[in-house]
PDB file of N, CA and C in Angstrom:
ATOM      1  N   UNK A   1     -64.078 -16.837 -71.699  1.00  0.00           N
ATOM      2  CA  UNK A   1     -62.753 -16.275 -71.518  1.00  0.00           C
ATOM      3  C   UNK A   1     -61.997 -17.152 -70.528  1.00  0.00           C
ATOM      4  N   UNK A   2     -60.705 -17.355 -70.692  1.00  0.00           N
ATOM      5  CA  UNK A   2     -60.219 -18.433 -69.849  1.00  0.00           C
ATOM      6  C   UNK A   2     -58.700 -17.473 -69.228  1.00  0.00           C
ATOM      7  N   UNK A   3     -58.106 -17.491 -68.266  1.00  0.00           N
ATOM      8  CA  UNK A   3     -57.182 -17.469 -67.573  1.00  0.00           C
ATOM      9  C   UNK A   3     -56.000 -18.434 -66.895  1.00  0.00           C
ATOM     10  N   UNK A   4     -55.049 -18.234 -66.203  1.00  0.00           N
ATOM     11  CA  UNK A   4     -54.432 -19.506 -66.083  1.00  0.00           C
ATOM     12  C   UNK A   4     -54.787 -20.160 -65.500  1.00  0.00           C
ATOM     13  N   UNK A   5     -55.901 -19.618 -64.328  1.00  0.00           N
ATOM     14  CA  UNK A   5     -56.493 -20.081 -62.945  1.00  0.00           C
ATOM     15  C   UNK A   5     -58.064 -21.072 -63.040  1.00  0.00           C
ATOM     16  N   UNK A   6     -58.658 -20.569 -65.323  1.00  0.00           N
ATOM     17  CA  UNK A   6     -59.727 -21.706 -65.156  1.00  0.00           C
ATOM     18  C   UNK A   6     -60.759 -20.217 -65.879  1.00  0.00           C
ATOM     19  N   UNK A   7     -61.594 -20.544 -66.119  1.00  0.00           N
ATOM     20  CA  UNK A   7     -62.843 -19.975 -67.071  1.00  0.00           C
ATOM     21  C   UNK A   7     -63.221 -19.251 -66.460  1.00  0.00           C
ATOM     22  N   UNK A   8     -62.938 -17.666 -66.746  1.00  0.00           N
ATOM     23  CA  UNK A   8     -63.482 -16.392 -65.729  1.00  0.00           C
ATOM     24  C   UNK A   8     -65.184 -16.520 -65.957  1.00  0.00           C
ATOM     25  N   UNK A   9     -65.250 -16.260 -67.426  1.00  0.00           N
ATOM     26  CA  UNK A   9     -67.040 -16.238 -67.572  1.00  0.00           C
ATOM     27  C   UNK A   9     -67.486 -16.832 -68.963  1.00  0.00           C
ATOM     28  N   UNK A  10     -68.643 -17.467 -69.154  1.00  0.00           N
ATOM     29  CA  UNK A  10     -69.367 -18.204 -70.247  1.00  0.00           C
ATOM     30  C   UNK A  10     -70.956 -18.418 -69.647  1.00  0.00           C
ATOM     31  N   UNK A  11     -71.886 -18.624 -71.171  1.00  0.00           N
ATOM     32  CA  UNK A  11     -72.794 -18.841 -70.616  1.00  0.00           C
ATOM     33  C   UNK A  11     -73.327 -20.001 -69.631  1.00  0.00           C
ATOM     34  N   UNK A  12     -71.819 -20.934 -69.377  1.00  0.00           N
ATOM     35  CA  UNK A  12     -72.720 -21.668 -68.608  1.00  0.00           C
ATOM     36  C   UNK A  12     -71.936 -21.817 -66.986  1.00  0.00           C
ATOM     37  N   UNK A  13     -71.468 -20.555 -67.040  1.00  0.00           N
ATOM     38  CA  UNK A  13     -70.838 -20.162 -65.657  1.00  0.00           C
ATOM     39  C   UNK A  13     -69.351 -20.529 -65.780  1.00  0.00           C
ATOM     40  N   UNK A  14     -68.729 -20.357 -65.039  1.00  0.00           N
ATOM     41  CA  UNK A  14     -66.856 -21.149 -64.813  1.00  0.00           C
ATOM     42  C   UNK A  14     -66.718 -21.451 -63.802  1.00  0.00           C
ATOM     43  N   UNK A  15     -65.317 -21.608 -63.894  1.00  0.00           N
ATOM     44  CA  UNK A  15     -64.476 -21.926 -62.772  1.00  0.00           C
ATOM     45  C   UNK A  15     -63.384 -21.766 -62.183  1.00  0.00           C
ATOM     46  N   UNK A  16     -62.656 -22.148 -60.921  1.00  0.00           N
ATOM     47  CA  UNK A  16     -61.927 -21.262 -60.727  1.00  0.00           C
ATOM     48  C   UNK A  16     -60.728 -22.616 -60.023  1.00  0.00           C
ATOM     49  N   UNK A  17     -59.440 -22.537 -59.886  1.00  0.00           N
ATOM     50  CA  UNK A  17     -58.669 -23.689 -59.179  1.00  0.00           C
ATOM     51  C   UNK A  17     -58.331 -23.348 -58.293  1.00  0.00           C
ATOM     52  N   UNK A  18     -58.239 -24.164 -56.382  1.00  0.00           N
ATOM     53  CA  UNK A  18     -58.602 -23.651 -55.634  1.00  0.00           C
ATOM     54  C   UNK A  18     -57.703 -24.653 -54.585  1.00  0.00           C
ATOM     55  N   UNK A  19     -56.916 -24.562 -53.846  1.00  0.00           N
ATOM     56  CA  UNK A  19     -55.758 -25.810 -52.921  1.00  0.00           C
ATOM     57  C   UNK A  19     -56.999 -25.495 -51.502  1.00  0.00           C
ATOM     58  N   UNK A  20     -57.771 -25.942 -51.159  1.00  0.00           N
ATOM     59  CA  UNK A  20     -58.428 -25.746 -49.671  1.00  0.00           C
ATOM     60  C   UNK A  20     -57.795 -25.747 -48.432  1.00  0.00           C
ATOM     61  N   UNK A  21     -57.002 -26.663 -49.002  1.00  0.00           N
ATOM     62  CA  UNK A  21     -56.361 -27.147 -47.369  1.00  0.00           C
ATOM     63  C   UNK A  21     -54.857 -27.443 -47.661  1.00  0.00           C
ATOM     64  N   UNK A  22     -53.867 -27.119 -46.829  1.00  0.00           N
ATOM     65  CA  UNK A  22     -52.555 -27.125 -47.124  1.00  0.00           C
ATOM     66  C   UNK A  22     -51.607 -28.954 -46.410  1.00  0.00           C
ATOM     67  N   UNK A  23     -51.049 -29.823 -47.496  1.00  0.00           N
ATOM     68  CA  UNK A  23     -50.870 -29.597 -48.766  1.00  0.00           C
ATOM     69  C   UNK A  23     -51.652 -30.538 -49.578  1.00  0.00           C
ATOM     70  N   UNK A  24     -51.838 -30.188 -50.800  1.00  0.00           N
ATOM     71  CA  UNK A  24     -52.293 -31.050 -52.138  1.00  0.00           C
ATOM     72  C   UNK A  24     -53.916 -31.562 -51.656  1.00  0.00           C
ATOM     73  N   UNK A  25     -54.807 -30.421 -51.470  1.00  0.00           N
ATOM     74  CA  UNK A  25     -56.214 -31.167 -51.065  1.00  0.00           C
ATOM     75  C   UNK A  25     -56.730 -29.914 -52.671  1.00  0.00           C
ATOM     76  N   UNK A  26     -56.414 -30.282 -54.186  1.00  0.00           N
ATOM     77  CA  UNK A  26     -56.751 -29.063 -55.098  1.00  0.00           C
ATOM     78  C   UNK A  26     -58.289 -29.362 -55.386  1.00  0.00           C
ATOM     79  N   UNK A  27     -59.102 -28.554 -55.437  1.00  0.00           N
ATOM     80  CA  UNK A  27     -60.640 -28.328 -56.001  1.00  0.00           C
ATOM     81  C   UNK A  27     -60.365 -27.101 -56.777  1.00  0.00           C
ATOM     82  N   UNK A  28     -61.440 -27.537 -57.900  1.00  0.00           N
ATOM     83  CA  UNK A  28     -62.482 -26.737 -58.577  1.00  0.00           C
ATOM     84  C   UNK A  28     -63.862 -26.087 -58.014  1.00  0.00           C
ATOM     85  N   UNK A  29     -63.670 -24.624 -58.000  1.00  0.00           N
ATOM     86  CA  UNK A  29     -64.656 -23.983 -57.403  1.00  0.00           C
ATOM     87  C   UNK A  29     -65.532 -23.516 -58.670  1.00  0.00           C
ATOM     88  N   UNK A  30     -66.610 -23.794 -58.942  1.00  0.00           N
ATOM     89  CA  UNK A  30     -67.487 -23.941 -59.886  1.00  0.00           C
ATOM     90  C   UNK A  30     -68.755 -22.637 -59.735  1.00  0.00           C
ATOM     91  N   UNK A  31     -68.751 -21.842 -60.805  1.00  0.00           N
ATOM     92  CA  UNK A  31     -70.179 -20.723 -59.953  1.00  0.00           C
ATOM     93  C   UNK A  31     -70.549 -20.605 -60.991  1.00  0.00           C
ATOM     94  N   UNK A  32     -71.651 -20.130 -61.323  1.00  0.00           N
ATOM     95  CA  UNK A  32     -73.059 -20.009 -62.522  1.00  0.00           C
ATOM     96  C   UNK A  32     -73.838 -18.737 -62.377  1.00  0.00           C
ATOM     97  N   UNK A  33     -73.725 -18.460 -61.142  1.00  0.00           N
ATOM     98  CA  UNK A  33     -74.784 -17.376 -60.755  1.00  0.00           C
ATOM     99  C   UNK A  33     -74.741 -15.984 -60.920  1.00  0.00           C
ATOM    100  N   UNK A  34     -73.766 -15.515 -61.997  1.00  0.00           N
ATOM    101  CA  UNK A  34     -73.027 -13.968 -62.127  1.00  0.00           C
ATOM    102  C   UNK A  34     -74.096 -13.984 -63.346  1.00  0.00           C
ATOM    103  N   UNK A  35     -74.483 -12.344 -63.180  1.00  0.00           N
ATOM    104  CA  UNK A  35     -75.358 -12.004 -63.864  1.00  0.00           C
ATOM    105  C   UNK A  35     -74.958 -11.091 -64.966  1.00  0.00           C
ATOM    106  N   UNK A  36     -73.224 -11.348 -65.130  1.00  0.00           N
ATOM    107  CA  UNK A  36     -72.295 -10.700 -65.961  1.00  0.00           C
ATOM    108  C   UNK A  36     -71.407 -11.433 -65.988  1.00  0.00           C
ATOM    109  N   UNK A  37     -70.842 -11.087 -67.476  1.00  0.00           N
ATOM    110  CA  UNK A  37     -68.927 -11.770 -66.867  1.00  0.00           C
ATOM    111  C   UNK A  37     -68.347 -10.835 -66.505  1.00  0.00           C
ATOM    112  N   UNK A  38     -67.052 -11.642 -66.006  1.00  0.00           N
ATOM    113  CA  UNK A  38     -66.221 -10.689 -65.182  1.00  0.00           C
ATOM    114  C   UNK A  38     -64.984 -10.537 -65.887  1.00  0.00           C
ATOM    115  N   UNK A  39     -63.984  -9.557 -65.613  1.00  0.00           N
ATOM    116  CA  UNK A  39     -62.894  -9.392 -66.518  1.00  0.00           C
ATOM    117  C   UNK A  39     -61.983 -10.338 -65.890  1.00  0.00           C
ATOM    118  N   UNK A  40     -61.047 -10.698 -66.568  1.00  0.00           N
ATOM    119  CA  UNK A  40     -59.538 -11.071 -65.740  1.00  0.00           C
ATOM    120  C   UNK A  40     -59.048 -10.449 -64.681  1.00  0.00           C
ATOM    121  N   UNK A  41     -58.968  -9.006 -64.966  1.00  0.00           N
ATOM    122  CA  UNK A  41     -58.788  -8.247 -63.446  1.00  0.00           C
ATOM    123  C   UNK A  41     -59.586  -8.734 -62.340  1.00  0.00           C
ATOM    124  N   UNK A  42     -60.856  -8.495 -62.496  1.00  0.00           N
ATOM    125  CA  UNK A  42     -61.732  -9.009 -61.447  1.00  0.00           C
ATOM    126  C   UNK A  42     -61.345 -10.371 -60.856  1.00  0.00           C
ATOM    127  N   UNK A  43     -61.109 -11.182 -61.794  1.00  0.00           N
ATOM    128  CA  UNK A  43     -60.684 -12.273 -60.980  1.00  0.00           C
ATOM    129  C   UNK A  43     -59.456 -12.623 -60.405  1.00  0.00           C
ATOM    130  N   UNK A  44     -58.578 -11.890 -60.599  1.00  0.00           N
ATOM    131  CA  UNK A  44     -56.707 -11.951 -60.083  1.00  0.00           C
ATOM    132  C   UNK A  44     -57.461 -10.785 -58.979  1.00  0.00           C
ATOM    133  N   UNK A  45     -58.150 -10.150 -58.272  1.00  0.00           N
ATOM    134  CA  UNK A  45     -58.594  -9.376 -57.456  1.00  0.00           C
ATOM    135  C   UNK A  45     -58.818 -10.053 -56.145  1.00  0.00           C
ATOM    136  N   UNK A  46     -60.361 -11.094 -56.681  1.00  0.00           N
ATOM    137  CA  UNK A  46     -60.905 -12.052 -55.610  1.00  0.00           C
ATOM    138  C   UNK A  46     -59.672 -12.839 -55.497  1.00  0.00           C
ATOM    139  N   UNK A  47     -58.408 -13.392 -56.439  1.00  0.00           N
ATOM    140  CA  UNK A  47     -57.370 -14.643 -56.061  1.00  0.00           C
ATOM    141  C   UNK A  47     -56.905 -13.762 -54.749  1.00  0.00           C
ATOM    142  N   UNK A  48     -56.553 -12.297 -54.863  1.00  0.00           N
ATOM    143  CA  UNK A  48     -55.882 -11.456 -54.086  1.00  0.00           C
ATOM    144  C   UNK A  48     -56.697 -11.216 -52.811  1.00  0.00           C
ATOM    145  N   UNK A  49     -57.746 -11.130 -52.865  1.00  0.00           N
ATOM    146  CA  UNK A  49     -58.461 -10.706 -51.640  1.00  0.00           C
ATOM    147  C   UNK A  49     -58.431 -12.783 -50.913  1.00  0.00           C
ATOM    148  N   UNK A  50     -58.701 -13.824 -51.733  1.00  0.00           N
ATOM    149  CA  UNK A  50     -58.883 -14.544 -50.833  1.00  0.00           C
ATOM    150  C   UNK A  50     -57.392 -15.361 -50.307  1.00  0.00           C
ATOM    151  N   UNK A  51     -56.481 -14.760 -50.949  1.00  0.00           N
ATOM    152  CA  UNK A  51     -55.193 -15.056 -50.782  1.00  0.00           C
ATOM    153  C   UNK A  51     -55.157 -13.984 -49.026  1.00  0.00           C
ATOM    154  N   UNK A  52     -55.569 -12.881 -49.193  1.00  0.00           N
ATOM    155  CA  UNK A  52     -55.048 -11.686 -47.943  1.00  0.00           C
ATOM    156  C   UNK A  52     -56.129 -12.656 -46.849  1.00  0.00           C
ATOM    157  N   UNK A  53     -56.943 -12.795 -47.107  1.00  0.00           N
ATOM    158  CA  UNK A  53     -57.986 -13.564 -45.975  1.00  0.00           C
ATOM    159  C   UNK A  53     -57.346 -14.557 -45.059  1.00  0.00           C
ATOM    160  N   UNK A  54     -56.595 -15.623 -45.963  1.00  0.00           N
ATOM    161  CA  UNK A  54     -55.839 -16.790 -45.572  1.00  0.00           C
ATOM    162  C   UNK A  54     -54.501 -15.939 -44.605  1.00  0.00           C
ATOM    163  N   UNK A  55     -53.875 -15.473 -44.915  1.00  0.00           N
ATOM    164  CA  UNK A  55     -52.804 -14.422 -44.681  1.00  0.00           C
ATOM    165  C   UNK A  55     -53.445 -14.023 -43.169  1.00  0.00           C
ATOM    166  N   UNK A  56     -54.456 -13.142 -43.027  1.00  0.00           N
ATOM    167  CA  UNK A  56     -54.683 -12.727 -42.056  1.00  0.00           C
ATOM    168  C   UNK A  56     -55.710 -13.452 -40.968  1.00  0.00           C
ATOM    169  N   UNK A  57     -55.584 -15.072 -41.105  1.00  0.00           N
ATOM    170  CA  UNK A  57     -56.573 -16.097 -40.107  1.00  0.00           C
ATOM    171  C   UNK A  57     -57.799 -15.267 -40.479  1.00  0.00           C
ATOM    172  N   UNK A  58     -58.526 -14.607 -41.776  1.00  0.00           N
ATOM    173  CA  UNK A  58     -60.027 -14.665 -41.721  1.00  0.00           C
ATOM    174  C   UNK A  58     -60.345 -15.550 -42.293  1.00  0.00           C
ATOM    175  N   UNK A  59     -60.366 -16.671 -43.193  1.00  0.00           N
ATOM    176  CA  UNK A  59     -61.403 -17.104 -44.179  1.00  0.00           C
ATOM    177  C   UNK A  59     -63.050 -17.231 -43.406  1.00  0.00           C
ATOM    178  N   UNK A  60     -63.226 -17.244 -42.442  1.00  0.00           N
ATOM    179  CA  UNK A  60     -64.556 -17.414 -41.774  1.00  0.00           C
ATOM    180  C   UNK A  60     -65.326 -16.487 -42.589  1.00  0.00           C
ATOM    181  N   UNK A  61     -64.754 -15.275 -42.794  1.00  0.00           N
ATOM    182  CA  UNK A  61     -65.548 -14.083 -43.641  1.00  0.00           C
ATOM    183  C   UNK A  61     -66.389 -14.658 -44.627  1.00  0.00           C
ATOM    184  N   UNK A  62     -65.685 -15.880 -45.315  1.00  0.00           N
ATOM    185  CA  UNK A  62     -66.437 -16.032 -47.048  1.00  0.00           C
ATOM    186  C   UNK A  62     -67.439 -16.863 -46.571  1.00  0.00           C
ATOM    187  N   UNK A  63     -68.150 -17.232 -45.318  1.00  0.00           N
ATOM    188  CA  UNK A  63     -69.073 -17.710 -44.936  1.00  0.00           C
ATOM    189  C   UNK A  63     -70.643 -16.667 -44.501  1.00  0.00           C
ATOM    190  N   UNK A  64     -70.240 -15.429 -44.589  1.00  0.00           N
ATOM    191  CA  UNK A  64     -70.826 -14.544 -44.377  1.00  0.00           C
ATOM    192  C   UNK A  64     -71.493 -13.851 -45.994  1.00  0.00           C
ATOM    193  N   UNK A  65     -72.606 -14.361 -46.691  1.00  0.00           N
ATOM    194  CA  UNK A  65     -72.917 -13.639 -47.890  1.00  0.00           C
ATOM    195  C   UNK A  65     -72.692 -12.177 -47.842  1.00  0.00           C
ATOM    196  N   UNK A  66     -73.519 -11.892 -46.778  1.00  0.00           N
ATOM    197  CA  UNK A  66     -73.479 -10.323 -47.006  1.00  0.00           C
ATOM    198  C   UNK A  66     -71.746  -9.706 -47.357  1.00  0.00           C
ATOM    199  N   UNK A  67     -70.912 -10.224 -46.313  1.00  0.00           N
ATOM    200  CA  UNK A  67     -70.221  -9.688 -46.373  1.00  0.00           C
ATOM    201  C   UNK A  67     -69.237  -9.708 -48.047  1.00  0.00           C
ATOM    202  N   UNK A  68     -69.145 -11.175 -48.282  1.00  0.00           N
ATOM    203  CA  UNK A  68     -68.750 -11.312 -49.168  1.00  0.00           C
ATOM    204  C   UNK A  68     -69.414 -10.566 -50.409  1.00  0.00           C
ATOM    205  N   UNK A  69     -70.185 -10.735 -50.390  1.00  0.00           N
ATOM    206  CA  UNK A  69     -71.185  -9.469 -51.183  1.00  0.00           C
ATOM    207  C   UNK A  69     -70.478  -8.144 -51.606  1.00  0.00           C
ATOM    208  N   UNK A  70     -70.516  -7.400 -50.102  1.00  0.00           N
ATOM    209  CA  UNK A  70     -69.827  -5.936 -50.468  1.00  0.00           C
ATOM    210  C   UNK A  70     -68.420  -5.795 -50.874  1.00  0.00           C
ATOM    211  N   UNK A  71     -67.201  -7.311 -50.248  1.00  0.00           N
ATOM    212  CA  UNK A  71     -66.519  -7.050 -50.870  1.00  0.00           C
ATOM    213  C   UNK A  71     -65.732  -7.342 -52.284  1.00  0.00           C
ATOM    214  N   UNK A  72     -66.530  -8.172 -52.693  1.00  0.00           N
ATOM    215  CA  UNK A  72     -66.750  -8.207 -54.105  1.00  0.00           C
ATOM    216  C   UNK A  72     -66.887  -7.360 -55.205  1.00  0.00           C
ATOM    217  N   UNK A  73     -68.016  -6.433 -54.833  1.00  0.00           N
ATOM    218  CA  UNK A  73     -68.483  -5.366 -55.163  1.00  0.00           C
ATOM    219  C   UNK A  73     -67.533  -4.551 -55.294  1.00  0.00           C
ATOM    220  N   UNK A  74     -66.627  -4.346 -54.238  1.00  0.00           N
ATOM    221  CA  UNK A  74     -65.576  -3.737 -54.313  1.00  0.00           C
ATOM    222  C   UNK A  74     -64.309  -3.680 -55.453  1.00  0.00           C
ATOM    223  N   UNK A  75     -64.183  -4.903 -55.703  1.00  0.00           N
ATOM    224  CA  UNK A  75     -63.269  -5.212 -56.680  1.00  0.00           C
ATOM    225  C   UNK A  75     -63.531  -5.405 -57.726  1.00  0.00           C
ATOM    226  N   UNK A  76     -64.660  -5.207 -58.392  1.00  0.00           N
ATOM    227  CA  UNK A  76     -65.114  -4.963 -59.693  1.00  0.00           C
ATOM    228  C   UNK A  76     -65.325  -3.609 -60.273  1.00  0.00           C
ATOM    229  N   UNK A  77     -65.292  -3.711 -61.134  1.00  0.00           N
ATOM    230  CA  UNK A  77     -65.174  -2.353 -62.077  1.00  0.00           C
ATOM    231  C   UNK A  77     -63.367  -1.204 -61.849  1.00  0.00           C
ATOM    232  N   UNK A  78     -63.446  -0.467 -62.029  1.00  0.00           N
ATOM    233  CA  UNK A  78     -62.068   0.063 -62.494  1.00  0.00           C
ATOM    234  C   UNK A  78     -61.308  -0.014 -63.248  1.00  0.00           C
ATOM    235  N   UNK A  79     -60.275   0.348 -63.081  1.00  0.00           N
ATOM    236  CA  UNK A  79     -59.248   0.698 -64.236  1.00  0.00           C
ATOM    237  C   UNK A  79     -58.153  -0.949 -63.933  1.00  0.00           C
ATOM    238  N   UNK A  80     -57.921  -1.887 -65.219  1.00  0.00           N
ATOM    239  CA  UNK A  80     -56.875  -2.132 -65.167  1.00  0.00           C
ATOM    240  C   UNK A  80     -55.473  -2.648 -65.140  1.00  0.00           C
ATOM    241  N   UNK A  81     -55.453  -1.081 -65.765  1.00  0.00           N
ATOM    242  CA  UNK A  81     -53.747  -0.450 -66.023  1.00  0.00           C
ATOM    243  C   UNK A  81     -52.827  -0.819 -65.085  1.00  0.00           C
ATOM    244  N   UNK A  82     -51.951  -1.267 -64.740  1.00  0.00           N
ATOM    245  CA  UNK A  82     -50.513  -1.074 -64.411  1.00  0.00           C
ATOM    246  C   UNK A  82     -51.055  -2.059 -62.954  1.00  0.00           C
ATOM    247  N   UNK A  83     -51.369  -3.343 -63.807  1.00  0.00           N
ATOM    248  CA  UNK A  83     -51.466  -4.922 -62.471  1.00  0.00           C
ATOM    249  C   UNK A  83     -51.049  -5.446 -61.935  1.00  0.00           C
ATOM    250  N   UNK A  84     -50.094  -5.017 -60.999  1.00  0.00           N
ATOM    251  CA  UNK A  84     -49.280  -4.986 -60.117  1.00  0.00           C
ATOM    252  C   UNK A  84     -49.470  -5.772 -58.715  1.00  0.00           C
ATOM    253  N   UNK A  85     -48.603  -6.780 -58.273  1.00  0.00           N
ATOM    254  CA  UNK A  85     -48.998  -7.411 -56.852  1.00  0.00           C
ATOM    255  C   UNK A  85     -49.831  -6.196 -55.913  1.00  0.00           C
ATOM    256  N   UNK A  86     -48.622  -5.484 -56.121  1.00  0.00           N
ATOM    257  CA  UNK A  86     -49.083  -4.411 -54.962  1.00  0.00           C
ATOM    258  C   UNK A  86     -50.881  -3.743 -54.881  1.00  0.00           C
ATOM    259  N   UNK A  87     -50.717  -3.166 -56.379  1.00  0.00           N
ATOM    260  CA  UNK A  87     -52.073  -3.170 -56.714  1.00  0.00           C
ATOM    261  C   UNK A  87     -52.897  -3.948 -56.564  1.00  0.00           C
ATOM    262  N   UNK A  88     -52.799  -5.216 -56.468  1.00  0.00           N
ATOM    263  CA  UNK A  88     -53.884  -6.037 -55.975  1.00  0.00           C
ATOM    264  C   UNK A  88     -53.958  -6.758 -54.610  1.00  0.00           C
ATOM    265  N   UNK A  89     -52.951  -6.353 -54.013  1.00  0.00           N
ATOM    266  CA  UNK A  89     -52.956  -6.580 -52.406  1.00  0.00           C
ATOM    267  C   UNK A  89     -53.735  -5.470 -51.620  1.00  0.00           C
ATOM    268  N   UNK A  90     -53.593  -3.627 -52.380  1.00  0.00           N
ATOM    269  CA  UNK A  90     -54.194  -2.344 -52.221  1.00  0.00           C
ATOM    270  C   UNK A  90     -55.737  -2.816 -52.329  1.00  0.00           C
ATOM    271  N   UNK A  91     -55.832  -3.384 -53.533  1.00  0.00           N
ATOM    272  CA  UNK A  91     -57.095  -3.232 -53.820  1.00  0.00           C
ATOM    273  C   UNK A  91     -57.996  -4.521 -52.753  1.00  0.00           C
ATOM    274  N   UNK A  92     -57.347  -5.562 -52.325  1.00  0.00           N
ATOM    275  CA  UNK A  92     -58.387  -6.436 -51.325  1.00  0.00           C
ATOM    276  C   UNK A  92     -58.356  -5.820 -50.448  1.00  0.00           C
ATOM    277  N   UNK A  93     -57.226  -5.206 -49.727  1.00  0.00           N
ATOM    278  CA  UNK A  93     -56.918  -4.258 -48.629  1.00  0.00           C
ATOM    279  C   UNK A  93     -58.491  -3.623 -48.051  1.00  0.00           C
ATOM    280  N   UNK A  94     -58.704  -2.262 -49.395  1.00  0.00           N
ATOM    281  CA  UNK A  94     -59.679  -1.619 -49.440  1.00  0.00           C
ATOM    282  C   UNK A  94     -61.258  -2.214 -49.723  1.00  0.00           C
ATOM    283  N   UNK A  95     -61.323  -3.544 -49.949  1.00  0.00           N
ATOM    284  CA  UNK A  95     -62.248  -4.559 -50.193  1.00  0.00           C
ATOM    285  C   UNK A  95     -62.727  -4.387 -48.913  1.00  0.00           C
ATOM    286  N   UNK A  96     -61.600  -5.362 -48.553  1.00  0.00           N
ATOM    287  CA  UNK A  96     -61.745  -6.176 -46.645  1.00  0.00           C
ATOM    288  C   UNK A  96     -62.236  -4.694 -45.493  1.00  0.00           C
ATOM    289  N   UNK A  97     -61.357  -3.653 -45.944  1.00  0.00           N
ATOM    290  CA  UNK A  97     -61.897  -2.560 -45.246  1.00  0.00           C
ATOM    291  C   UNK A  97     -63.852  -2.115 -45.587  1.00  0.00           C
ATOM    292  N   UNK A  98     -64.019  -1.492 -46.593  1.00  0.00           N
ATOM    293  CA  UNK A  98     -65.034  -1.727 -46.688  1.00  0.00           C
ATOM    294  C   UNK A  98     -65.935  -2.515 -47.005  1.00  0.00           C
ATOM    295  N   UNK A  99     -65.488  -3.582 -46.683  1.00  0.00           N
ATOM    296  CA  UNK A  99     -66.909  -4.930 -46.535  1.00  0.00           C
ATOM    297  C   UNK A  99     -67.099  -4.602 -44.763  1.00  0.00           C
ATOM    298  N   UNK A 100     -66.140  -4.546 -44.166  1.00  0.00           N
ATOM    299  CA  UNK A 100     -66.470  -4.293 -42.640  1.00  0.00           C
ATOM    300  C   UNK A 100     -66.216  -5.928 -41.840  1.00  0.00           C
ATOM    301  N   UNK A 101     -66.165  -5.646 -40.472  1.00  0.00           N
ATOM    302  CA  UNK A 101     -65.610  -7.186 -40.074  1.00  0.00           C
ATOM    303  C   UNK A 101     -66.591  -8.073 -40.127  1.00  0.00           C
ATOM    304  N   UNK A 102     -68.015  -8.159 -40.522  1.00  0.00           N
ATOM    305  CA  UNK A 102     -68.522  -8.984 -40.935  1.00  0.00           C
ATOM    306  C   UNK A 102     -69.214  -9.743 -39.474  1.00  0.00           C
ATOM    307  N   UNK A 103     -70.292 -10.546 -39.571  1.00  0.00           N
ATOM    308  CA  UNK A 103     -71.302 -11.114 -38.770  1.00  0.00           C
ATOM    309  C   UNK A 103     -70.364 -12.039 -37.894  1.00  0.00           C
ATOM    310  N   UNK A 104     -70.022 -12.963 -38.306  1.00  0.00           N
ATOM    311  CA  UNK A 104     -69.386 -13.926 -38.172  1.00  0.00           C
ATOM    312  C   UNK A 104     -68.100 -14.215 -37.090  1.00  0.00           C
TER     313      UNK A 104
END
């Protein structure tokens, strides 16, 4: 399944397009290790949660598995209907809340 952002899921994993560093430093973030695919929602979710990270001086968080873990977890499964910025700023919101502030 592909999106505008790069190959949500296949059997031989995807990918995702990714600016690291501000301006023009673009990578491909490459993962294999999902033991499912994921929907399109799911992934305009994580763009949203790691978009709010940058926003709020955390990215240190995505260095933390665990944490990243739970909030992942978070943003998978549900409804969805009516995909809305807002809705997906709500939904990392409630990610970042319950993943917790993390080790790090």
């Amino acid at each position: 399944m592909y999106t505008l952002k790069g190959t949500v899921a296949g059997r031989d994993g995807g990918w995702m397009h990714m600016t690291l560093r501000h301006p023009y430093e673009d990578h491909s973030l490459r993962f294999d290790q999902h033991a499912r695919p994921y929907r399109a929602v799911d992934v305009l979710r994580l763009e949203s949660l790691l978009r709010q990270l940058v926003d709020e001086g955390k990215p240190h968080l995505l260095g933390d598995p665990e944490w990243v873990g739970r909030a992942v977890a978070c943003l998978t499964g549900g409804r969805n209907s009516w995909l809305t910025q807002r809705a997906l700023r709500r939904a990392a919101t409630e990610a970042m809340a319950t993943a917790g502030p993390g080790t790090l």
